[in-house]
Protein backbone atom coordinates (compact mmCIF):
# COMPACT_ATOMS: atom_id res chain seq x y z
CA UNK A 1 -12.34 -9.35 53.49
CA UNK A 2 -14.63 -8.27 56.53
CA UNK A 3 -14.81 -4.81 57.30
CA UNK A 4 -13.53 -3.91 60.79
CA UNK A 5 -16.99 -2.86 61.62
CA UNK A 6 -18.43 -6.01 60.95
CA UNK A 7 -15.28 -7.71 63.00
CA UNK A 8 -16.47 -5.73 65.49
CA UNK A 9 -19.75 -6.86 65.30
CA UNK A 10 -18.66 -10.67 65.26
CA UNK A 11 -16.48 -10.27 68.20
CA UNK A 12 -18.98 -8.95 70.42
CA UNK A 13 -21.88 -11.13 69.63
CA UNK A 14 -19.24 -14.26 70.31
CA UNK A 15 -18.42 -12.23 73.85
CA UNK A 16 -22.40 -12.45 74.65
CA UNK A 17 -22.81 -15.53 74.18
CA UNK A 18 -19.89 -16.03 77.09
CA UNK A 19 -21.93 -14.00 79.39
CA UNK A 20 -19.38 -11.13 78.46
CA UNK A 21 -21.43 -8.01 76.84
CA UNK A 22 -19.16 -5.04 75.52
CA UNK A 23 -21.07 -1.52 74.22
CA UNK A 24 -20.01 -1.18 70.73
CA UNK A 25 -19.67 2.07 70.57
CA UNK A 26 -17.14 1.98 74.06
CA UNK A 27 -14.39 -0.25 71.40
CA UNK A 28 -15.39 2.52 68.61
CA UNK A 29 -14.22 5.44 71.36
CA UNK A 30 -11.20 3.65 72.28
CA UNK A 31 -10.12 3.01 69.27
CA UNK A 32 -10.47 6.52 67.87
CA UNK A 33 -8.26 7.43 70.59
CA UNK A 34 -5.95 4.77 70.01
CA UNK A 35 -5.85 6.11 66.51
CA UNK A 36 -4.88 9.53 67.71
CA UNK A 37 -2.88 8.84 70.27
CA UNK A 38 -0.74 6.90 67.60
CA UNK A 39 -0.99 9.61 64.85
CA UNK A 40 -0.16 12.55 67.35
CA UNK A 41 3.26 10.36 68.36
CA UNK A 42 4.02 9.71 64.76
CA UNK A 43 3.76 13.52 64.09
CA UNK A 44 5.84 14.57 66.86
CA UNK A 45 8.73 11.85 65.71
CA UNK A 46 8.49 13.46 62.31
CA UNK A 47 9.05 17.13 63.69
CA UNK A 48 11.58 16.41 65.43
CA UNK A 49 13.47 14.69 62.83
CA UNK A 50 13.00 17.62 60.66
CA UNK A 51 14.19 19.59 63.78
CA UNK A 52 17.64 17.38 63.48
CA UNK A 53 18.02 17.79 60.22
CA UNK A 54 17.58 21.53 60.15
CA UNK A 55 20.21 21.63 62.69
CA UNK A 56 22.54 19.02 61.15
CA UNK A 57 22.27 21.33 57.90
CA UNK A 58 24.08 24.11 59.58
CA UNK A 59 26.88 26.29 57.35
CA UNK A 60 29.71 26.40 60.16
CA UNK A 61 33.63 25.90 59.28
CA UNK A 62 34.48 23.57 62.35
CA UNK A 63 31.64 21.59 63.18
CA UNK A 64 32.55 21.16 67.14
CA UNK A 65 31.41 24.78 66.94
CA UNK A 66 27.83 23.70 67.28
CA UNK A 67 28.65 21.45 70.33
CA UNK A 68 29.40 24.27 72.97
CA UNK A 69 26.63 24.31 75.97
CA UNK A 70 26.38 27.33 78.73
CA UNK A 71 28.79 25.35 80.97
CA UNK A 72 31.09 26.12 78.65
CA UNK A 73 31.38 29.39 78.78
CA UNK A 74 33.96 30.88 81.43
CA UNK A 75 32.71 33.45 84.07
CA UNK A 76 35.47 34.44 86.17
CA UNK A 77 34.68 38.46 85.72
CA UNK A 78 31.34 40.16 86.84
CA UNK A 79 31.35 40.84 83.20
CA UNK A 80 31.32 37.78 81.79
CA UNK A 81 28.67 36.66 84.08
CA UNK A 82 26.45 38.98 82.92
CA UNK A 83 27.02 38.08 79.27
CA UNK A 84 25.87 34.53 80.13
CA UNK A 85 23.19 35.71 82.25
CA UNK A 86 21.62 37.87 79.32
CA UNK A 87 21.99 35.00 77.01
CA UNK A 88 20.27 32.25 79.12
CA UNK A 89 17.40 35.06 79.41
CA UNK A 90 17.50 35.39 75.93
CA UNK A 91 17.23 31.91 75.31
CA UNK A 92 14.15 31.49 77.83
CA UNK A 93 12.40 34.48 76.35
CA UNK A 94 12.72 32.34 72.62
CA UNK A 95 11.55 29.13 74.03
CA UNK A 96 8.66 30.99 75.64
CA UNK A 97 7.70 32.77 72.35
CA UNK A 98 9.65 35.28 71.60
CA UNK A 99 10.39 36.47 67.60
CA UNK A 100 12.57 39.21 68.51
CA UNK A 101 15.37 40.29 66.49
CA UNK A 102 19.18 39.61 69.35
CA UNK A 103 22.71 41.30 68.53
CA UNK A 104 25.95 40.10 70.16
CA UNK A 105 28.59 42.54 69.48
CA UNK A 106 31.95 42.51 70.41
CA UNK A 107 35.74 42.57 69.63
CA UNK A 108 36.67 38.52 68.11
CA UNK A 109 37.06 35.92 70.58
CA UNK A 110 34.91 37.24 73.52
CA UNK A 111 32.39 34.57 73.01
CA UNK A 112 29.96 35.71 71.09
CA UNK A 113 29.11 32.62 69.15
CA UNK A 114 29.78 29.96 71.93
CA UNK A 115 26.47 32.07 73.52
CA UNK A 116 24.80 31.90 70.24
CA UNK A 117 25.01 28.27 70.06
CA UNK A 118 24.98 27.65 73.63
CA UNK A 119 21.12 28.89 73.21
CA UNK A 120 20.55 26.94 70.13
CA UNK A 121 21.39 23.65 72.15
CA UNK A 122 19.54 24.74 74.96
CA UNK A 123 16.96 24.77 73.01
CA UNK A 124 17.48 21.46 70.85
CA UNK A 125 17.83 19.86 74.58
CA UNK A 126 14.56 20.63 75.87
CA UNK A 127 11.90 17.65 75.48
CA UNK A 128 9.08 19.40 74.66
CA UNK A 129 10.59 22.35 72.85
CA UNK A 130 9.14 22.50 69.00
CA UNK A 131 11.57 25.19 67.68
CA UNK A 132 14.19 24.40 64.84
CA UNK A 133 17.06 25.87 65.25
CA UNK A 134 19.95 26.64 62.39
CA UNK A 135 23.12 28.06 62.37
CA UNK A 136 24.59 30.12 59.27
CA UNK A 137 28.48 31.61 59.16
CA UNK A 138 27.20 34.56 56.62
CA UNK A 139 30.35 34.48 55.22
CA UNK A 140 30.33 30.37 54.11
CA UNK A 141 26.65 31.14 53.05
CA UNK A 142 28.04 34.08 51.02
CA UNK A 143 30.89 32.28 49.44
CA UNK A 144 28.37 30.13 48.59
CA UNK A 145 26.08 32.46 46.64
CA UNK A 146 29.28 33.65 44.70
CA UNK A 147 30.15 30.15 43.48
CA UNK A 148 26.91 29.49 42.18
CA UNK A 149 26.58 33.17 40.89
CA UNK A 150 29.54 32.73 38.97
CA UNK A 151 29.84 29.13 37.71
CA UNK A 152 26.47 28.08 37.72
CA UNK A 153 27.33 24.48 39.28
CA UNK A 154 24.04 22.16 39.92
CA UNK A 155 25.67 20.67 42.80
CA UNK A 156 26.31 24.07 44.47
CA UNK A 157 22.32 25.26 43.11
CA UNK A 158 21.28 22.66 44.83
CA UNK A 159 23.34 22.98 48.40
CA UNK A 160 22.28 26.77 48.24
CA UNK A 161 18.96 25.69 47.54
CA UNK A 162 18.49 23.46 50.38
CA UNK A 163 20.25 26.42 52.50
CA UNK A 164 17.78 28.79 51.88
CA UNK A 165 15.05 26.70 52.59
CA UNK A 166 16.30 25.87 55.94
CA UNK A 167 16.95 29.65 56.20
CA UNK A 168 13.10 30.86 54.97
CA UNK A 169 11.96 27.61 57.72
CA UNK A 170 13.74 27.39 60.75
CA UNK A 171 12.02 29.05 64.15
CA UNK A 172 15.69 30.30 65.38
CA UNK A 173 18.25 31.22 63.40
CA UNK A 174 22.20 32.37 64.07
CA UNK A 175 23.45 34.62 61.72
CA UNK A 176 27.07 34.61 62.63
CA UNK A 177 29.91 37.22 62.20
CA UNK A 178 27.72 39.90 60.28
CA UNK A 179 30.08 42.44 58.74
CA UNK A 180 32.85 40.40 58.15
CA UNK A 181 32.05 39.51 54.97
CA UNK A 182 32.07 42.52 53.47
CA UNK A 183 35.12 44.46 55.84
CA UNK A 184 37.70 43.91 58.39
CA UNK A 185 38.04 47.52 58.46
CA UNK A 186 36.63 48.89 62.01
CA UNK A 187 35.45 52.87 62.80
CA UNK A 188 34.90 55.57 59.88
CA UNK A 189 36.94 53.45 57.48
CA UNK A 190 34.30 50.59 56.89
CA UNK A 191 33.46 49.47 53.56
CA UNK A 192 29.69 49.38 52.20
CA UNK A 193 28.67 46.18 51.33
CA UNK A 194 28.29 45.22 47.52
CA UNK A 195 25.09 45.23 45.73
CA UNK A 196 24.96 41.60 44.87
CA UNK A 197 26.17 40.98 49.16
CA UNK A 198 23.20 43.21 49.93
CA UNK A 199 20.44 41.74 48.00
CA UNK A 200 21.56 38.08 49.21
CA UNK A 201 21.17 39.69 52.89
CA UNK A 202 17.79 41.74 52.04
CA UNK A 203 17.02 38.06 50.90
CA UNK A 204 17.39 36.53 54.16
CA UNK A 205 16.12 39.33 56.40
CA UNK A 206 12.55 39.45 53.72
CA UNK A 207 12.50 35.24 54.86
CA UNK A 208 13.39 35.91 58.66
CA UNK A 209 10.37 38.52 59.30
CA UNK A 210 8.75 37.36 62.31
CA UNK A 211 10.83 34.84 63.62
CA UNK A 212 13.31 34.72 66.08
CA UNK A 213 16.90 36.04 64.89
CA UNK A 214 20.37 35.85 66.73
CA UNK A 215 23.10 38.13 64.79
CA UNK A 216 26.70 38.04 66.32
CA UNK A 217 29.08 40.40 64.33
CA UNK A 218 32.36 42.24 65.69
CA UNK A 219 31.35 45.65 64.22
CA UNK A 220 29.01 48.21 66.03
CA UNK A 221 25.77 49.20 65.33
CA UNK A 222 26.98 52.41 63.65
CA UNK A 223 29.39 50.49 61.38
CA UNK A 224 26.80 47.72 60.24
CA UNK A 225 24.38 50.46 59.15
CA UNK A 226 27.13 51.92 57.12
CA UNK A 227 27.58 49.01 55.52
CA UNK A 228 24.35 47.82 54.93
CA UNK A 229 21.02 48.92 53.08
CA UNK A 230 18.61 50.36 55.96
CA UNK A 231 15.95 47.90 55.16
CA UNK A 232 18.39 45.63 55.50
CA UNK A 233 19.23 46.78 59.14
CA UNK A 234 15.56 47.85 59.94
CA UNK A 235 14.57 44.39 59.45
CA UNK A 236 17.66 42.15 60.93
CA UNK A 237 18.96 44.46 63.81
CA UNK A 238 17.59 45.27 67.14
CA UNK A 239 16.14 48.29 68.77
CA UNK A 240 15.66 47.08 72.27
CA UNK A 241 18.38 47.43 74.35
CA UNK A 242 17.46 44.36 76.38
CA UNK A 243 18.10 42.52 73.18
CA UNK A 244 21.75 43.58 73.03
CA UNK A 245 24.58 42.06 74.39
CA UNK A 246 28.48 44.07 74.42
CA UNK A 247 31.01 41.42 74.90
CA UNK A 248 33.82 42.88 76.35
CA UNK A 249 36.83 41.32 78.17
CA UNK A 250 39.86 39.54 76.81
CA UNK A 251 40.49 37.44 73.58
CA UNK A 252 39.05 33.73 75.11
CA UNK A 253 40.91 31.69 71.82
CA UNK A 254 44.31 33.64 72.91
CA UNK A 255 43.97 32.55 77.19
């Protein structure tokens, strides 16, 4: 079989003799960047397929949760704007770079995780935007630790498996309703999180240094850290105010 080179060769010596001359090395040029035109398309289809899948391998009870979008979110009290407005800023700050630890707090049903989401799929939306994005209820991902902790399944080894790796991988992750896995109790009356909850945390927060972090929990600050290790809050909660978000206003699944 002739080499291309020698193709190449052929097909410009049977050009000349049409009056037609072609530099050699002009075809070599464009075809190297043919070549890398084609292989820089083929990676980006590839990343964002992984991107998809990441997403699509989301631990979330009801999967229409992962559909909401910012429009979705009602702002009929100064309040409530400003929740949405610190949450699209929060999302623009991630897509520009950011791999800041975020914690929405707030009584259940203010819209916490709608916000969460609503960031992850303004992200996922965005064309040019590189960042895999993953959702995790902590308490499905703990329920599933405990299975496989206690039966030893290969089926459920595996599904954790493949959770964790998304976990340890994904640019933006939402670690949703922190606390109540452990406690429904509120104030001084919390409950400290069990050693084997901990480590499975301290676990997740050693995978998610350095990357960008969304935590939405119904406790305070003051409760998480007395339920948790503080490594475990050192490395998963924020200090930066502007990286804190109070929900407050009235139940949205009760109006």
């Amino acid at each position: 079989m002739e080499s291309m080179g020698f193709a190449i060769d052929q097909m410009v010596k049977q050009l000349a003799k049409k009056g037609i001359n072609i530099d050699p090395s002009n075809i070599d040029d464009d075809r190297e960047k043919l070549q890398e035109q084609e292989s820089i398309r083929f990676t980006k289809q590839l990343h964002q397929s992984e991107r998809k899948r990441i997403f699509k391998s989301s631990l979330v009870s009801d999967p229409d949760d992962l559909k909401t979008v910012f429009d979705d979110f009602d702002t009929d009290t100064p309040e409530l704007q400003r929740e949405l407005l610190q949450a699209k800023k929060i999302g623009k700050d991630i897509y520009l770079g950011s791999k800041e630890n975020y914690l929405f707090s707030g009584d259940p049903g203010r819209g916490k995780t709608m916000l969460a989401v609503s960031i992850l799929n303004a992200l996922n939306s965005i064309q040019s935007c590189e960042l895999s994005c993953l959702f995790v209820s902590v308490e499905m991902f703990m329920n599933l630790e405990w299975t496989v902790y206690k039966n030893n399944n290969s089926w459920d080894k595996d599904e954790l498996y493949k959770a964790e790796q998304c976990i340890r991988k994904c640019d933006v992750l939402v670690l949703d309703d922190l606390g109540s896995e452990t406690t429904f109790k509120t104030g001084s009356a919390v409950d400290q999180s069990t050693k084997h909850k901990q480590e499975v945390l301290f676990r997740i927060a050693d995978y998610r240094k350095s990357k960008a972090n969304i935590i939405t929990t119904n406790n305070t600050t003051n409760e998480l850290q007395s339920m948790y290790h503080p490594k475990i809050v050192s490395r998963l909660l924020t200090r930066d105010p502007t990286h804190f978000i109070q929900f407050v206003g009235k139940d949205k699944r009760r109006s």
